[in-house]
Protein backbone atom coordinates (compact mmCIF):
# COMPACT_ATOMS: atom_id res chain seq x y z
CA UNK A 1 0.00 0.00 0.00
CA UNK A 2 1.41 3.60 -0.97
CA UNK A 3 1.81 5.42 2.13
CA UNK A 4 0.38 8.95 1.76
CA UNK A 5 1.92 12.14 3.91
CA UNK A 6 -2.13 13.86 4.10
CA UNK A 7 -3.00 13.67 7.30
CA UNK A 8 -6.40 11.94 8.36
CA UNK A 9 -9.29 14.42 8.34
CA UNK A 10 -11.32 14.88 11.57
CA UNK A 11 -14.52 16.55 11.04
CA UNK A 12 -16.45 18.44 13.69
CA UNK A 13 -18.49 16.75 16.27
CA UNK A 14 -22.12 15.69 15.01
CA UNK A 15 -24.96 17.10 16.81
CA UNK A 16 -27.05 16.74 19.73
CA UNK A 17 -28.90 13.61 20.97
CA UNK A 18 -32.78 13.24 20.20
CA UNK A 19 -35.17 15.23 22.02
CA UNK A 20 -37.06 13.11 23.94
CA UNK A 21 -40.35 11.69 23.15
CA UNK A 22 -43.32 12.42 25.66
CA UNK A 23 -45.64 10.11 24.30
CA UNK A 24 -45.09 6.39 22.44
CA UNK A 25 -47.36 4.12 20.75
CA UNK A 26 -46.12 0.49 20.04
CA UNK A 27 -48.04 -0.46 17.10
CA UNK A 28 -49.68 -3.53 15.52
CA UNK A 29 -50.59 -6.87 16.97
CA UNK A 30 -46.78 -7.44 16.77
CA UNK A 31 -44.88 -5.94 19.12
CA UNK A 32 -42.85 -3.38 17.27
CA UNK A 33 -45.01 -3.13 14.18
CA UNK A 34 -44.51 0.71 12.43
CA UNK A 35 -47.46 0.08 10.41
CA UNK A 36 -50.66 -0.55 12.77
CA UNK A 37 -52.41 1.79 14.85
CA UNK A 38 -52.10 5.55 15.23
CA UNK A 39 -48.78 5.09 12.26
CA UNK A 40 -51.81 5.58 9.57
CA UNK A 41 -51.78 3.80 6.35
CA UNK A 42 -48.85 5.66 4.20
CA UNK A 43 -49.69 8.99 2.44
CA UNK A 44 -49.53 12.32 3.65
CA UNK A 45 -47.60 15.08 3.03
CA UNK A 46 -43.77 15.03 3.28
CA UNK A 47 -40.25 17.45 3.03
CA UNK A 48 -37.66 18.11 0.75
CA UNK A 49 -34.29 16.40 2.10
CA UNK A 50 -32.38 19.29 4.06
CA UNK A 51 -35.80 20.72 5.14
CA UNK A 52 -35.52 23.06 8.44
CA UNK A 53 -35.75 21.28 11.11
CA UNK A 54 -39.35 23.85 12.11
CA UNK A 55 -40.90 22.63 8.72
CA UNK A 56 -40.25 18.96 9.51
CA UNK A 57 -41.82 19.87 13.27
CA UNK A 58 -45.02 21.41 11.74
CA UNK A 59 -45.37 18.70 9.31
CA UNK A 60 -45.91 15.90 11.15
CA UNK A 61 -46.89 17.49 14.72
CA UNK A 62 -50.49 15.95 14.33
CA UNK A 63 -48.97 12.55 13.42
CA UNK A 64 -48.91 9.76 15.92
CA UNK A 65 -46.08 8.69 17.83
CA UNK A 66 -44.56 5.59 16.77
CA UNK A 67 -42.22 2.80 18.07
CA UNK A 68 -39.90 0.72 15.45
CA UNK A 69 -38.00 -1.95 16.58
CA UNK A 70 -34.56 -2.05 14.41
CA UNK A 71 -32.36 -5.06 14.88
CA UNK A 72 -28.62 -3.84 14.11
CA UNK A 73 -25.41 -6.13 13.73
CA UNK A 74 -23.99 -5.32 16.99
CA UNK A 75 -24.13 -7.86 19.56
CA UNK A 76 -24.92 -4.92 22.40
CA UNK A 77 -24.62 -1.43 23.20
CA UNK A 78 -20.87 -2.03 24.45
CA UNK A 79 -19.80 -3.63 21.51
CA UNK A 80 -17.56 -1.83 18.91
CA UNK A 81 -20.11 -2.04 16.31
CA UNK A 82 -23.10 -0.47 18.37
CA UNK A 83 -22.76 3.03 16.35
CA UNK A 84 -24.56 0.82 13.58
CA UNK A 85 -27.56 1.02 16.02
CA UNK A 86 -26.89 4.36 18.11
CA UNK A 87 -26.21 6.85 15.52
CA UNK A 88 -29.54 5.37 13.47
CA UNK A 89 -31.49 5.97 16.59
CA UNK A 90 -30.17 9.44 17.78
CA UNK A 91 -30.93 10.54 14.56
CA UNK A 92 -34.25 9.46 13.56
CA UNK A 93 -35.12 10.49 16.86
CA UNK A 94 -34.00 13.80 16.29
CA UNK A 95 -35.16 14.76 13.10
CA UNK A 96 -38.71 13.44 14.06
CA UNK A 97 -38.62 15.56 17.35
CA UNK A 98 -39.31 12.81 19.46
CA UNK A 99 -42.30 11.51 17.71
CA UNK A 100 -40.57 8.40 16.47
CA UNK A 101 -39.18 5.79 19.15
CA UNK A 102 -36.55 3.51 18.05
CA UNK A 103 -36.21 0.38 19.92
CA UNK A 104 -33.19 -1.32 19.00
CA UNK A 105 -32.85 -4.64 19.24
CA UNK A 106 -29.41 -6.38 20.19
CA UNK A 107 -27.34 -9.58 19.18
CA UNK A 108 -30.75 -10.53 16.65
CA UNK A 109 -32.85 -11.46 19.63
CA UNK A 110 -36.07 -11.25 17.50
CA UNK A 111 -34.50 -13.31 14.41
CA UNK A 112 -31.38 -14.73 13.52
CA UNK A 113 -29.26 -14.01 9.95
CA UNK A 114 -31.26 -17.11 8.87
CA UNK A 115 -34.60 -15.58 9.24
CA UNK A 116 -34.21 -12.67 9.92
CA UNK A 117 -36.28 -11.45 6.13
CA UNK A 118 -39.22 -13.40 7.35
CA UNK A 119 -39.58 -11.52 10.52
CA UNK A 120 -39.01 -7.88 7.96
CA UNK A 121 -41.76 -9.34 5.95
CA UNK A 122 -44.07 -10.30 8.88
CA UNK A 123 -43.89 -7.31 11.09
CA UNK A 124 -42.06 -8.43 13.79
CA UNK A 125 -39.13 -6.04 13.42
CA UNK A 126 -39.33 -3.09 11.37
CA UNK A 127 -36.01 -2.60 10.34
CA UNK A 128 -32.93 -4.65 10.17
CA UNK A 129 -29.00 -5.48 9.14
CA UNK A 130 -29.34 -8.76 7.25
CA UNK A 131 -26.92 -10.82 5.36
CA UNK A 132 -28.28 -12.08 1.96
CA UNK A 133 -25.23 -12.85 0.56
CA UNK A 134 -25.59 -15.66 2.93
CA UNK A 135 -28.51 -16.73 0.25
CA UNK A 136 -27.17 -16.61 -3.15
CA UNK A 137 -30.22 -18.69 -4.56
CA UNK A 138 -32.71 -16.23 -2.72
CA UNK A 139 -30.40 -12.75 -4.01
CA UNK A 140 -28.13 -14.10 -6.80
CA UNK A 141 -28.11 -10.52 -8.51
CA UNK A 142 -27.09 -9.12 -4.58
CA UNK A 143 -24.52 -11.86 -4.45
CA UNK A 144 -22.98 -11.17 -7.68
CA UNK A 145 -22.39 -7.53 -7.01
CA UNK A 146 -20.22 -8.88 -3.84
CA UNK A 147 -18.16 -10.89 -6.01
CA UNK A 148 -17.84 -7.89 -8.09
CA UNK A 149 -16.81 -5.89 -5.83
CA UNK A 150 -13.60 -8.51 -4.98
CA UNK A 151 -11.01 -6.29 -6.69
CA UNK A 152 -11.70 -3.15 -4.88
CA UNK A 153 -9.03 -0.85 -2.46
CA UNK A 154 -7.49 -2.82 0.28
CA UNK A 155 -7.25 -0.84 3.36
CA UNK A 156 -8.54 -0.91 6.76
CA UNK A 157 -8.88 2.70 5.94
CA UNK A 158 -9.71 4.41 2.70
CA UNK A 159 -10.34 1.04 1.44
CA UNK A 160 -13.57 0.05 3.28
CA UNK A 161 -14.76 3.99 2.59
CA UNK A 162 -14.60 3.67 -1.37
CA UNK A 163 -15.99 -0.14 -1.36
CA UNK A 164 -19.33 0.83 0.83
CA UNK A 165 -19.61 3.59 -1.30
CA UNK A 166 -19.20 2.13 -4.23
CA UNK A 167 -21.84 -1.71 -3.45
CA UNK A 168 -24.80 0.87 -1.84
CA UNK A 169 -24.69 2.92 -5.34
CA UNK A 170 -24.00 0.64 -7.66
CA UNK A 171 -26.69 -1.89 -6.53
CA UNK A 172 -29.23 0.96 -6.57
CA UNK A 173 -28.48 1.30 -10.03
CA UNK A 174 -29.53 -2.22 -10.88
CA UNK A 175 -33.47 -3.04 -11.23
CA UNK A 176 -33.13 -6.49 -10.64
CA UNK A 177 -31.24 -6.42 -7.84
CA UNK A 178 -33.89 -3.95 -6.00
CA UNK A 179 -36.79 -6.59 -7.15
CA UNK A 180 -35.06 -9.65 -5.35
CA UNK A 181 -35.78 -7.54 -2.12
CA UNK A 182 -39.37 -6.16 -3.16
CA UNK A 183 -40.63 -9.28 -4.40
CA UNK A 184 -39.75 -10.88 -0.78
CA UNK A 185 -42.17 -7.90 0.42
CA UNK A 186 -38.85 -5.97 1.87
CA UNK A 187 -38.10 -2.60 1.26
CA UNK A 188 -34.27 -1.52 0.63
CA UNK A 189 -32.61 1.09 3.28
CA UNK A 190 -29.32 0.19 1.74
CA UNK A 191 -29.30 -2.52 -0.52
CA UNK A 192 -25.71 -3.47 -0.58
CA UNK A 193 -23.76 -2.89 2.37
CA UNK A 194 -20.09 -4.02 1.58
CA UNK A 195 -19.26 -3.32 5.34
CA UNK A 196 -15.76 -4.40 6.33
CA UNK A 197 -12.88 -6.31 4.23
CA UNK A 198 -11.81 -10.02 4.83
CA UNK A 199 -8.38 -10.84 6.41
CA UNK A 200 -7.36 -14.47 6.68
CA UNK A 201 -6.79 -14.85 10.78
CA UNK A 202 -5.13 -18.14 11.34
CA UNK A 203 -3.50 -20.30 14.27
CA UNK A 204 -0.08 -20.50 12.05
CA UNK A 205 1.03 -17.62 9.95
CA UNK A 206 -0.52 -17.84 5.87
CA UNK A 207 1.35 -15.85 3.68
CA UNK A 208 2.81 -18.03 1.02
CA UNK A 209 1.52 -19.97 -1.17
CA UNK A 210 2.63 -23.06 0.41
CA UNK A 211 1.15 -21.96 3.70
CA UNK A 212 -1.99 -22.19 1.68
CA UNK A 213 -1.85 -25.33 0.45
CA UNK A 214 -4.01 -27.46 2.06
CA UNK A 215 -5.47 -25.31 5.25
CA UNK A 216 -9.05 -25.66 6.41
CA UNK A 217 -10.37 -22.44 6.39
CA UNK A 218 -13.73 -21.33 6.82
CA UNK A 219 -15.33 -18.95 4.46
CA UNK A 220 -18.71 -16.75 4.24
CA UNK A 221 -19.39 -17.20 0.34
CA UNK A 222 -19.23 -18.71 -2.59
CA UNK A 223 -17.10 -16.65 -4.23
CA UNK A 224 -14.59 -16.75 -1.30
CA UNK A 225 -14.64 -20.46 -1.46
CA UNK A 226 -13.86 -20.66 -5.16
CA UNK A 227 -10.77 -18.13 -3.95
CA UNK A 228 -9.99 -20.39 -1.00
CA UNK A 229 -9.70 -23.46 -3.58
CA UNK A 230 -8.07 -21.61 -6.21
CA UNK A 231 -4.91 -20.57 -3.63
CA UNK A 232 -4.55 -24.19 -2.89
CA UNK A 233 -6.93 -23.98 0.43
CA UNK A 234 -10.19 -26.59 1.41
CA UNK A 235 -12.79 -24.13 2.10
CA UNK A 236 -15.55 -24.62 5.06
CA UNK A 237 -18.81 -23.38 5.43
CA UNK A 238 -19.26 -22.78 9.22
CA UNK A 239 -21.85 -20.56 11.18
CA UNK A 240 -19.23 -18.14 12.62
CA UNK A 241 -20.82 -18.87 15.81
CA UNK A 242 -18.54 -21.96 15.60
CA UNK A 243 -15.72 -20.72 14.62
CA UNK A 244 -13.66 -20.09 18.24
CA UNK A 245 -13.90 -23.07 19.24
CA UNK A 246 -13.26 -24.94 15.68
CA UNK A 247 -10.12 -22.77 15.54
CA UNK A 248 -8.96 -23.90 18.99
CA UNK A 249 -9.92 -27.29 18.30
CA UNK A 250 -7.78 -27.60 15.27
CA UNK A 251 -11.07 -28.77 13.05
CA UNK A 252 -10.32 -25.68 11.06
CA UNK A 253 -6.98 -23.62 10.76
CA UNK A 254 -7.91 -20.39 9.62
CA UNK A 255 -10.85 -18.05 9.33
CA UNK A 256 -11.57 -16.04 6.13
CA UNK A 257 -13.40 -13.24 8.03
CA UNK A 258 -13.72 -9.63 8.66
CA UNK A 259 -11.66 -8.01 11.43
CA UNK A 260 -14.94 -7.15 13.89
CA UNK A 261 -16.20 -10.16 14.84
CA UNK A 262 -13.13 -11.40 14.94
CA UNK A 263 -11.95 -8.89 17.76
CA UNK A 264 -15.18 -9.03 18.89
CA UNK A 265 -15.19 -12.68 19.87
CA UNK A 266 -11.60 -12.64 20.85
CA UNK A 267 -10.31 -15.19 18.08
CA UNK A 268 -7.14 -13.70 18.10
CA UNK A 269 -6.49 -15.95 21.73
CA UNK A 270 -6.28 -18.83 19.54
CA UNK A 271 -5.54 -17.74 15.96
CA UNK A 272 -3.10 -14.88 16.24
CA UNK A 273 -1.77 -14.38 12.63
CA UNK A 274 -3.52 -12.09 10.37
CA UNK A 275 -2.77 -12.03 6.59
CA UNK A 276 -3.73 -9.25 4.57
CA UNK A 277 -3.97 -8.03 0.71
CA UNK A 278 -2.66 -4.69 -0.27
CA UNK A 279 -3.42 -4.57 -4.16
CA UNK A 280 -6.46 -6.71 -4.44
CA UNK A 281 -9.18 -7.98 -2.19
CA UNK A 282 -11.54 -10.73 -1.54
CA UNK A 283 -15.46 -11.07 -2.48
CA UNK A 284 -17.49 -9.47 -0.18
CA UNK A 285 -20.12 -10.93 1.91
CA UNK A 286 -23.60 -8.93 0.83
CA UNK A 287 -25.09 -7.47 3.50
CA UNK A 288 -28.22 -4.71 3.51
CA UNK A 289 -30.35 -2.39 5.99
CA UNK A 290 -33.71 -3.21 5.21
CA UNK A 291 -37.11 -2.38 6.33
CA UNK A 292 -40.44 -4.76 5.99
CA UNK A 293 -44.30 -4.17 5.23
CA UNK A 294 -44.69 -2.08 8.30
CA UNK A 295 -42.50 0.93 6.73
CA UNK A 296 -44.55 1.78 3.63
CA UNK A 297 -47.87 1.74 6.04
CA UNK A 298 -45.97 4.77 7.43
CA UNK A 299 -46.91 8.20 6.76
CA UNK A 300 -44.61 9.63 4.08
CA UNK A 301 -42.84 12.08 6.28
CA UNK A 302 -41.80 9.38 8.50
CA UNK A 303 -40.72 6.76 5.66
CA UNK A 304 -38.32 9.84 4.70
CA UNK A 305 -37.31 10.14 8.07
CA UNK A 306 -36.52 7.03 8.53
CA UNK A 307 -34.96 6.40 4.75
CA UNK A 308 -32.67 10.00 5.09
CA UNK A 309 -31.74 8.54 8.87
CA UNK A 310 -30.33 5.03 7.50
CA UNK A 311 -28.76 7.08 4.95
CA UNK A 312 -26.53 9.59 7.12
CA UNK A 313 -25.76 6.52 9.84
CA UNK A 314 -23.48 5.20 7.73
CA UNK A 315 -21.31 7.51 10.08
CA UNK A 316 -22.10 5.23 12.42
CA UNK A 317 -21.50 1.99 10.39
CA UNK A 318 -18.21 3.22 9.10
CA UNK A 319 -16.33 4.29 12.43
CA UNK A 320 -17.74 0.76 13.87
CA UNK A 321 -16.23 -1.39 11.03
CA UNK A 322 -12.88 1.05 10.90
CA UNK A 323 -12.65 1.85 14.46
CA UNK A 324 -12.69 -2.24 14.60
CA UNK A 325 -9.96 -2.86 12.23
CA UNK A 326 -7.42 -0.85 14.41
CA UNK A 327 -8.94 -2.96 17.64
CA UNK A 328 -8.44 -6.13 15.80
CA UNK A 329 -4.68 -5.50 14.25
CA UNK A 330 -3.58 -4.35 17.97
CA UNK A 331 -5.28 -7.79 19.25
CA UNK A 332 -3.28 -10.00 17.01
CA UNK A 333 -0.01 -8.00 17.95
CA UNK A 334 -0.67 -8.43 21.69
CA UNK A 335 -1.25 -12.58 21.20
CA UNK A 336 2.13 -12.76 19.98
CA UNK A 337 0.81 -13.01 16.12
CA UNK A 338 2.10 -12.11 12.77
CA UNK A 339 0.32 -9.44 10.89
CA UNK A 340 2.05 -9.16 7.75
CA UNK A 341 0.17 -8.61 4.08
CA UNK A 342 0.10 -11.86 1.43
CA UNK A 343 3.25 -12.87 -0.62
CA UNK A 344 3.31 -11.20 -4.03
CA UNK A 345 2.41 -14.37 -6.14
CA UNK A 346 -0.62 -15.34 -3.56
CA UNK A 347 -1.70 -11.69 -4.43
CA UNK A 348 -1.38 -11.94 -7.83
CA UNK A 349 -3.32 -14.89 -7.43
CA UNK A 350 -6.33 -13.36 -5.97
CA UNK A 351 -6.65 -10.61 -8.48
CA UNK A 352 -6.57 -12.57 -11.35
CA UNK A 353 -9.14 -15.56 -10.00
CA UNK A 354 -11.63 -12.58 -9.20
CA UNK A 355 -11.66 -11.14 -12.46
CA UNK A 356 -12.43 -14.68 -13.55
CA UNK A 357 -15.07 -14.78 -11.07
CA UNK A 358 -16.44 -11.10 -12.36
CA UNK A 359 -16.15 -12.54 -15.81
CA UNK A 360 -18.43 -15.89 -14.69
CA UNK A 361 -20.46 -13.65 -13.29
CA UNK A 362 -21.81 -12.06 -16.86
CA UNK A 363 -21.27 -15.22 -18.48
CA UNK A 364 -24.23 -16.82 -16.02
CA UNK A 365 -26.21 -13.64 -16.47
CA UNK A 366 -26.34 -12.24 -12.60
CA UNK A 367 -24.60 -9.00 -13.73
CA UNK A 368 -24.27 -7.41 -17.33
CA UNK A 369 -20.77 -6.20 -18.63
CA UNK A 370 -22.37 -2.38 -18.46
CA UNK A 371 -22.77 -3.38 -14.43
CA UNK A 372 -18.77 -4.51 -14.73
CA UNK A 373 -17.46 -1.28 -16.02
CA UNK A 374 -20.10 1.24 -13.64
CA UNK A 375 -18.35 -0.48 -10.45
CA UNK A 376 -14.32 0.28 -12.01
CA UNK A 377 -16.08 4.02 -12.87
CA UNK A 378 -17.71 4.61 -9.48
CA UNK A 379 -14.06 3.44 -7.88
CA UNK A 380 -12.34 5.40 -9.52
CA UNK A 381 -14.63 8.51 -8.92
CA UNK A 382 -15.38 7.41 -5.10
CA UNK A 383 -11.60 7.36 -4.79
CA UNK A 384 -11.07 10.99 -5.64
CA UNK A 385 -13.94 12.04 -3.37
CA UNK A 386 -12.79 10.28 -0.71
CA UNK A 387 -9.35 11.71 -0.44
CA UNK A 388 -11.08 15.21 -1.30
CA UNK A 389 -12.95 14.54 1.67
CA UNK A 390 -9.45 14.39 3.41
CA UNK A 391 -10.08 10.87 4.50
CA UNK A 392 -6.59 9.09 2.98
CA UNK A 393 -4.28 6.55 4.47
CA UNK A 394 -1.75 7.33 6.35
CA UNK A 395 0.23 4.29 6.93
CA UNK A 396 0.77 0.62 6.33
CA UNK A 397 -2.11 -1.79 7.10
CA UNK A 398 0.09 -3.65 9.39
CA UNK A 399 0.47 -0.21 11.20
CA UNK A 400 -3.07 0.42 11.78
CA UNK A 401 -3.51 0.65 14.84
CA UNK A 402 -0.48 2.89 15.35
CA UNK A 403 -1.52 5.39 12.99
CA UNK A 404 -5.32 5.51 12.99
CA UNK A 405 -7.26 8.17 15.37
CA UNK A 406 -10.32 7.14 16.58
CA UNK A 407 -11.61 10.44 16.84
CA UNK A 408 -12.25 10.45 13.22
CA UNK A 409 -15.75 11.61 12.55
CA UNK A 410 -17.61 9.64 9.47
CA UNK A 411 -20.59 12.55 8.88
CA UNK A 412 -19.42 14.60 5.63
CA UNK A 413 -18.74 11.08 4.04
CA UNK A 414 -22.10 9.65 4.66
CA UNK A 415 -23.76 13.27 3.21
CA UNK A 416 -21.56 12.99 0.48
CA UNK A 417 -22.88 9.80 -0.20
CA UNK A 418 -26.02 10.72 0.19
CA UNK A 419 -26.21 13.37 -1.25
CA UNK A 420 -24.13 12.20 -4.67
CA UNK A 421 -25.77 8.90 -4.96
CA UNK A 422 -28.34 6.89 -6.43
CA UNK A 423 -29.76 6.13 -2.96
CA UNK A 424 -31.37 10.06 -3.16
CA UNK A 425 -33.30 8.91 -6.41
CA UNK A 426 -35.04 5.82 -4.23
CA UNK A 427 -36.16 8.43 -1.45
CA UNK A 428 -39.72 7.86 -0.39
CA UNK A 429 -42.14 10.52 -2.50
């Protein structure tokens, strides 16, 4: 990785906390519900985006209070990824002056990964983090835009900012893609959240090639297990639930896996050695904020609320996956392990078997060659605006947590976003 002299950027502290709410209605027979009771039946007036905050008040000052439940990925509110859930909250709360109540819902207590679009789709949470890249038959065209995305930055930095801007626009951009969702009766936030990169984390180090060669290593796609195979590994499909204890078990050797969960469930006590790609990158694992049913029974100004809220907290969902890199590189130093990037050839390797993958891709029809060449375009524009938006590397991945401050604020990049992207075209009118 080229090591840049800019300094990172650190924008101004966000705003205030939500006002609080005087009155809340949970709606619906299910607990939770946005769409029964005193939430109306959709319709009704609602704002430009970057309204006053007095025109938003007098808008919907007659409406109802509400109560959504939103299920984040964090696993609770101490957990390095809990801005994915906090930042959503203060800010919908805010905007809506108190008048919508967002319950958040830790560590998928209402529904797991597995079924977690049922419970969208039946009104038992409202909104949610989900993984469909965990069901390639169900979201093929979803899927296939994470394999596309496989030869994107690599940094724990810049990197992840580029890539999530990058899946969340590009997907937008793809009709088929937003009808995979839709005709599951879900509604996209977010339809492609790239979230954070994948690092092989290991009990012995795996840098060369011949490290690779025959390690057990358990993997979170398909694409990633046509990598694993192709650099001489025996991929394993394993609920990451599993994995601690099949790491210190020996059943498998490695973990294919992003750097969160991986600090978060303190793998690093039994696989210490973290391998990393500087010129390429892995598939990514599709994931995707999405709300059910219950949202489009909402009165418009709250469905824009809500939609503009999910929108700006990917502030939150940025410094969560970032901030978590750093954690997870100084975890892997302090167990004793190696954290050193991929041979040259084992790069090479990568690269070249995911532009065959990106190629079998349009061959099987998931993704057209006009999708292919609007993801390298959107890189390379999303890489100019990121560094314009002062937010550049300033170090070696290996150095991460040396160099990284953690009082970087994520705001102008998720209004950039925003307000640049596709996502504004898909706003609730």
């Amino acid at each position: 990785m080229t090591t840049h002299l800019m300094k990172t950027r650190r924008a101004q502290a966000t705003g205030a906390l939500a006002a609080g709410a005087a009155l809340t209605l949970t709606l619906g027979a299910c607990a939770g519900s946005a769409g029964g009771g005193g939430g109306g039946e959709g319709g009704g007036d609602g704002f430009e985006y970057g309204a006053d905050q007095s025109e938003v008040d007098e808008l919907i000052k007659d409406l109802d209070p509400v109560t959504i439940k939103y299920q984040p990925s964090s696993a609770s509110a101490q957990s390095v990824m809990a801005p994915t859930g906090t930042v959503f909250k203060e800010i919908v709360e805010e905007r809506s002056g108190g008048k919508i109540t967002v319950d958040i819902v830790w560590g998928q207590a209402i529904a797991s990964y597995a079924e977690v679009h049922d419970a969208l789709a039946d009104g038992r949470v409202d909104v949610a983090y989900t993984l469909p890249g965990y069901f390639p038959d169900e979201f093929p065209v979803i899927d296939a835009i994470g394999t596309a995305m496989a030869d994107q930055p690599a940094s724990p930095f810049a990197g992840e900012l580029v890539t999530n801007a990058v899946g969340s626009d590009i997907a937008w951009q793809i009709p088929e893609a937003i009808e995979e969702y839709e005709s599951k009766g879900l509604v996209p936030l977010t339809p492609f959240a790239a979230s954070g990169g994948y690092y092989n984390v290991c009990a012995e180090p795996t840098s060369s090639a011949d490290d690779w060669k025959g390690r057990q290593i358990r993997i979170a796609s398909q694409a990633q297990a046509a990598q694993v195979t192709k650099l001489g590994g025996s991929p394993v499909s394993l609920p990451y639930p599993e994995t601690y204890e099949a790491l210190q078990r020996g059943t498998v050797d490695c973990t294919l896996g992003q750097l969160v969960p991986s600090a978060e469930s303190g793998i690093f006590d039994v696989a210490p050695n973290l391998g990393y790609t500087t010129d390429h990158s892995f598939s990514r694992t599709a994931g995707a904020y999405l709300a059910g049913q219950t949202f489009t029974e909402l009165p418009l100004a709250y469905q824009q609320i809500i939609f503009d809220s999910n929108a700006l907290a990917a502030s939150g969902g940025m410094k969560a996956v970032i901030d978590g890199n750093a954690d997870a590189i100084s975890q892997a130093k302090a167990a004793g392990g190696e954290v050193e990037p991929f041979d040259d050839d084992v790069q090479d390797n990568v690269g070249e078997y995911s532009q065959e993958l990106i190629k079998q891709a349009v061959t099987d029809g998931k993704l057209s060659q006009e999708n292919v060449d609007a993801i390298a375009e959107a890189t390379n524009r999303q890489q100019r605006a990121i560094e314009d938006l002062g937010y550049v590397d300033d170090g070696e991945t290996g150095d991460f947590d040396e160099w990284y401050d953690k009082d970087t604020d994520y705001t102008e990049f998720a209004k950039h976003n925003y307000e640049n992207g596709r996502a504004m075209e898909h706003r609730p009118s």
